[in-house]
PDB file of N, CA and C in Angstrom:
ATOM      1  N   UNK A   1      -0.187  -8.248  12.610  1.00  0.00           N
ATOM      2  CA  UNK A   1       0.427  -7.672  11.435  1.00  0.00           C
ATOM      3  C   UNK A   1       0.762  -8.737  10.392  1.00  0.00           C
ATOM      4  N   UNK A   2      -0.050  -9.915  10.651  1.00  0.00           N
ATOM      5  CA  UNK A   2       0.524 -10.973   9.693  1.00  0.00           C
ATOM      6  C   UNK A   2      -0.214 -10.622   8.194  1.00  0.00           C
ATOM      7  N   UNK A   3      -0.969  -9.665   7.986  1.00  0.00           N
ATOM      8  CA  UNK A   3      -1.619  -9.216   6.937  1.00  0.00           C
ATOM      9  C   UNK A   3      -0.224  -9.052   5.885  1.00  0.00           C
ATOM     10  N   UNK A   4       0.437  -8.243   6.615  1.00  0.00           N
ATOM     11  CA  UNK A   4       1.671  -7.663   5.963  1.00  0.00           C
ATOM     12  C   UNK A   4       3.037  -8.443   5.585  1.00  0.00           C
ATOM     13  N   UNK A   5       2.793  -9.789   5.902  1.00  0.00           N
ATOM     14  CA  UNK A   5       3.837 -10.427   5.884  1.00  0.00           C
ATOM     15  C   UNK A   5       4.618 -10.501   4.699  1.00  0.00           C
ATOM     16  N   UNK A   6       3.289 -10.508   3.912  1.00  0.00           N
ATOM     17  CA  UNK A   6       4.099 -10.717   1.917  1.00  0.00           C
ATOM     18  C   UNK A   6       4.962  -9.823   1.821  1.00  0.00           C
ATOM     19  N   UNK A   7       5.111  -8.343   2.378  1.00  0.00           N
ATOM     20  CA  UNK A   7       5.339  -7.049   1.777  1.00  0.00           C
ATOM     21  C   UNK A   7       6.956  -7.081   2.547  1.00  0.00           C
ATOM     22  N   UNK A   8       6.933  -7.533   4.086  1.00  0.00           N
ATOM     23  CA  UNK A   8       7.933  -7.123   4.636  1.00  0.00           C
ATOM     24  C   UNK A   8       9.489  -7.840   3.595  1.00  0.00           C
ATOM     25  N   UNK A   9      10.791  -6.831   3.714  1.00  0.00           N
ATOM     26  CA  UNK A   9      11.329  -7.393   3.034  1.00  0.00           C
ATOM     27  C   UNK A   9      11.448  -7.189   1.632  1.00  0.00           C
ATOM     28  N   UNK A  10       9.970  -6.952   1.155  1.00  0.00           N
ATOM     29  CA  UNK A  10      10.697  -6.621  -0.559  1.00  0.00           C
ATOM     30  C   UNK A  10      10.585  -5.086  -1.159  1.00  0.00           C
ATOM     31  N   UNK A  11      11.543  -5.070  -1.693  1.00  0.00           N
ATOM     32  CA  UNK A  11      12.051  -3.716  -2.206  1.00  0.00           C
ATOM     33  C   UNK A  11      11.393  -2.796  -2.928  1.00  0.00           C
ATOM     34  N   UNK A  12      10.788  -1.930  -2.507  1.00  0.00           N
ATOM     35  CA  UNK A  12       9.706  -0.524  -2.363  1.00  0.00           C
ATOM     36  C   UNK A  12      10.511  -0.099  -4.042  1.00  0.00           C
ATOM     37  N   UNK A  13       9.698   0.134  -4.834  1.00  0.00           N
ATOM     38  CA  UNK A  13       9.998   0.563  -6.231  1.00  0.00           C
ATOM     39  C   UNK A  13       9.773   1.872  -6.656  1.00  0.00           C
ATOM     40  N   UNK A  14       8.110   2.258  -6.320  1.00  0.00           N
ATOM     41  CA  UNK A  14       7.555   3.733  -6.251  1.00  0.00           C
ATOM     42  C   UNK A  14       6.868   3.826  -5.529  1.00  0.00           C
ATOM     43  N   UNK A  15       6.423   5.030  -5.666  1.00  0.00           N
ATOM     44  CA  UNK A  15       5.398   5.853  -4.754  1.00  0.00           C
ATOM     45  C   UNK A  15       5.119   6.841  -5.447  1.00  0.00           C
ATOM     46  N   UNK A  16       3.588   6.404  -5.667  1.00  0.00           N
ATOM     47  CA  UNK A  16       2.124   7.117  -6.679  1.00  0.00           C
ATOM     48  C   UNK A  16       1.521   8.035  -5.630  1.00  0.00           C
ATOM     49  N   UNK A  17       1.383   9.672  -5.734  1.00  0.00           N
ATOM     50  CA  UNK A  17       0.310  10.103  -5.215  1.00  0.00           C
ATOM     51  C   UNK A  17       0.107  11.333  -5.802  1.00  0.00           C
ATOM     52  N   UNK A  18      -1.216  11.643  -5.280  1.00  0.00           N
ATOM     53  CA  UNK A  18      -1.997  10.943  -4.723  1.00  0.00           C
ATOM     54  C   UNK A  18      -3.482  10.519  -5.882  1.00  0.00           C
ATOM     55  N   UNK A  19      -3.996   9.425  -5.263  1.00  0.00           N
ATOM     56  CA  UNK A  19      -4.467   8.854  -6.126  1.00  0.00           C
ATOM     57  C   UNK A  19      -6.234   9.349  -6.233  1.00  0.00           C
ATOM     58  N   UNK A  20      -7.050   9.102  -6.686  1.00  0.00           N
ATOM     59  CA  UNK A  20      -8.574   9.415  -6.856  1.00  0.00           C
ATOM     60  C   UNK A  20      -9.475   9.861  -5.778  1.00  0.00           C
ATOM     61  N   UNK A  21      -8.489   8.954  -4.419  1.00  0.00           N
ATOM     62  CA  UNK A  21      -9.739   9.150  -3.401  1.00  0.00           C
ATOM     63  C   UNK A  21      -8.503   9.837  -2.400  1.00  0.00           C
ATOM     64  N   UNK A  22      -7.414  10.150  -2.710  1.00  0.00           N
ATOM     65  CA  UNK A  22      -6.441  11.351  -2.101  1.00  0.00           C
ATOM     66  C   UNK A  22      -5.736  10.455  -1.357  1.00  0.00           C
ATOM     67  N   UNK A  23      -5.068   8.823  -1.423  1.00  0.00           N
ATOM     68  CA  UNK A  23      -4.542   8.269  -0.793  1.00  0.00           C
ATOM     69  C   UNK A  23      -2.950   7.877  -2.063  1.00  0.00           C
ATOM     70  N   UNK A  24      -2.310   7.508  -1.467  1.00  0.00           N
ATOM     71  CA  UNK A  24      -1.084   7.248  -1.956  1.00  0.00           C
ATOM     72  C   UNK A  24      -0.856   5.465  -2.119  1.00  0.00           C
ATOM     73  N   UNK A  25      -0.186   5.376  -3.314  1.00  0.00           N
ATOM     74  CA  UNK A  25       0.172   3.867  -3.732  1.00  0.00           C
ATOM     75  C   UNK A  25       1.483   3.395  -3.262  1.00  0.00           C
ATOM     76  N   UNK A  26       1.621   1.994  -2.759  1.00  0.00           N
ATOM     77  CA  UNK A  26       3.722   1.728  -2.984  1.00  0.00           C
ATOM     78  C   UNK A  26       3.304   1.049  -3.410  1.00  0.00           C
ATOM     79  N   UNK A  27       4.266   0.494  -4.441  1.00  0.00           N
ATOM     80  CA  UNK A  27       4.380  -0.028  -5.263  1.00  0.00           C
ATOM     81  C   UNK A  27       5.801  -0.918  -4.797  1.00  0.00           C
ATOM     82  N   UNK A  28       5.629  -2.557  -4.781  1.00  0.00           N
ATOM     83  CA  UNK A  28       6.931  -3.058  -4.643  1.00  0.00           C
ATOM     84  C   UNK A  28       7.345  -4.271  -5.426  1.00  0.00           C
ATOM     85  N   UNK A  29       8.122  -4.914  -5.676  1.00  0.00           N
ATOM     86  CA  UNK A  29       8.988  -5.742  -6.215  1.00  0.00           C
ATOM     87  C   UNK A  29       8.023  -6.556  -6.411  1.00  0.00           C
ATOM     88  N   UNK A  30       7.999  -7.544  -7.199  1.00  0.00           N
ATOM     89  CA  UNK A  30       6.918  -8.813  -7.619  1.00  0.00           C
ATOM     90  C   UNK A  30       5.936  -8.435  -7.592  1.00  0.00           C
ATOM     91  N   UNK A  31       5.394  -7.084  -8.470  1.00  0.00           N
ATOM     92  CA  UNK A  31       4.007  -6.857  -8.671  1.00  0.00           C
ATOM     93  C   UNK A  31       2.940  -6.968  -7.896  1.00  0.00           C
ATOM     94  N   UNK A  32       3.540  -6.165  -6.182  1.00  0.00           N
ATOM     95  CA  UNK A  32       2.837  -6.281  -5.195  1.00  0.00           C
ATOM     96  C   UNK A  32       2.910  -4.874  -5.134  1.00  0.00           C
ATOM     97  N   UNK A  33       0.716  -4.504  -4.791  1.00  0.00           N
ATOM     98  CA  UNK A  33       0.974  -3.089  -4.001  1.00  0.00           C
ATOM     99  C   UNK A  33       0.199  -2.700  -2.703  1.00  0.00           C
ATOM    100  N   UNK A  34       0.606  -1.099  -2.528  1.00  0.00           N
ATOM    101  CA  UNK A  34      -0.475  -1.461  -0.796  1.00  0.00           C
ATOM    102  C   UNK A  34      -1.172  -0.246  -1.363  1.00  0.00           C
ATOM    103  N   UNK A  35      -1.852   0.129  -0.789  1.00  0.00           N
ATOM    104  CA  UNK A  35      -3.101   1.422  -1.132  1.00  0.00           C
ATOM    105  C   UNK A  35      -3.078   2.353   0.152  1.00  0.00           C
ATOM    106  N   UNK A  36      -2.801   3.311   0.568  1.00  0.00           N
ATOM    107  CA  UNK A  36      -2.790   4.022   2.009  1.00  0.00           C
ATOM    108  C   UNK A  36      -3.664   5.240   1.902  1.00  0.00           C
ATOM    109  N   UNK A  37      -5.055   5.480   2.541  1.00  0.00           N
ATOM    110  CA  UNK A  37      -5.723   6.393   2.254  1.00  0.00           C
ATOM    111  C   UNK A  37      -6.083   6.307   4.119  1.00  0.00           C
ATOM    112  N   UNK A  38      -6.650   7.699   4.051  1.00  0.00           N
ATOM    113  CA  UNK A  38      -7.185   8.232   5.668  1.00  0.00           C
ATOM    114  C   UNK A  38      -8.667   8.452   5.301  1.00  0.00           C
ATOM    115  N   UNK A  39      -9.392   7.451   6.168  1.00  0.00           N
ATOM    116  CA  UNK A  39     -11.146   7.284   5.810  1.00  0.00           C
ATOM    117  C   UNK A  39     -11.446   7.661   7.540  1.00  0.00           C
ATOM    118  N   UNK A  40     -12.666   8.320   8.021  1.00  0.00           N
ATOM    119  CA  UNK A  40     -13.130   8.984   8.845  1.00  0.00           C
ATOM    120  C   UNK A  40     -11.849   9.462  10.000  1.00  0.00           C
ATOM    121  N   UNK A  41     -10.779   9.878   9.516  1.00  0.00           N
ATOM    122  CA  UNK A  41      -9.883   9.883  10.428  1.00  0.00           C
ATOM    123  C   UNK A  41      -8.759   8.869  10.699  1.00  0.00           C
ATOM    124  N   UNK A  42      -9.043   7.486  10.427  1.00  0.00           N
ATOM    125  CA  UNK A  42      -7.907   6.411  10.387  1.00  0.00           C
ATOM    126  C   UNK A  42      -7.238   5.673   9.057  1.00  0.00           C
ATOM    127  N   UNK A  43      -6.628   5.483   9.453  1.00  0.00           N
ATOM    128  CA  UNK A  43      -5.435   4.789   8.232  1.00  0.00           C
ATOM    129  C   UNK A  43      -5.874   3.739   7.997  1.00  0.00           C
ATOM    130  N   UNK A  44      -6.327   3.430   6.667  1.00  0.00           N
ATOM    131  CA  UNK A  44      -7.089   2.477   6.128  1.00  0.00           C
ATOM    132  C   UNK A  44      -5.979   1.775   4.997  1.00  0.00           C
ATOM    133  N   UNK A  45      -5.753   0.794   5.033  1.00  0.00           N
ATOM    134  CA  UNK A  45      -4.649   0.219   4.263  1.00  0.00           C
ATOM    135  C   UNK A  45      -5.208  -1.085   3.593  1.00  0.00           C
ATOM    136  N   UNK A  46      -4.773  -1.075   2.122  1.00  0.00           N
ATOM    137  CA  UNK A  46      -5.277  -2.523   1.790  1.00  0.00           C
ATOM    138  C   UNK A  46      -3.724  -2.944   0.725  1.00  0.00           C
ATOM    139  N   UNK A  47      -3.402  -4.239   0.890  1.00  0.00           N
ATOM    140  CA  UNK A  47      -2.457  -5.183  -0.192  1.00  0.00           C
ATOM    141  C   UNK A  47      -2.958  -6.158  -1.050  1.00  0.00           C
ATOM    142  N   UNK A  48      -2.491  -6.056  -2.160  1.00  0.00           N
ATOM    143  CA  UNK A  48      -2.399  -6.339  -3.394  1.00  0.00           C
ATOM    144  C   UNK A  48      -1.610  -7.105  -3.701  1.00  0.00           C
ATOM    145  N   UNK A  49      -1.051  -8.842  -3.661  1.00  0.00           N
ATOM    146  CA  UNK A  49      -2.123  -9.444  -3.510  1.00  0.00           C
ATOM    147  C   UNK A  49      -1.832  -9.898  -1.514  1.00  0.00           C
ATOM    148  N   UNK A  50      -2.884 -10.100  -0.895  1.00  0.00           N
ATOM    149  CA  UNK A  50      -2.694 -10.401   0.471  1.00  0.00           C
ATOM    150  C   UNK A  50      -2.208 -11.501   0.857  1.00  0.00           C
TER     151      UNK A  50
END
């Protein structure tokens, strides 16, 4: 889970949904975001910046 390390800790601002491809945005503190969409069945997650 060290992917996530930037994120843990800073303070969740919004939450966008849902977005183009039917997944949801957070949006957090220092112009960091994550992307959460469900692709063939699993939770596919990407951060912004990693």
């Amino acid at each position: 889970m060290a992917k996530y390390d930037g994120l843990r800790g800073q303070e969740l601002l919004e939450v966008e949904e849902p977005d183009k491809e039917g997944g949801i945005t957070l949006i957090f503190k220092d112009n960091r975001f994550m992307f959460i969409k469900v692709k063939d069945g699993k939770i596919v997650t990407q951060s912004i910046p990693e």
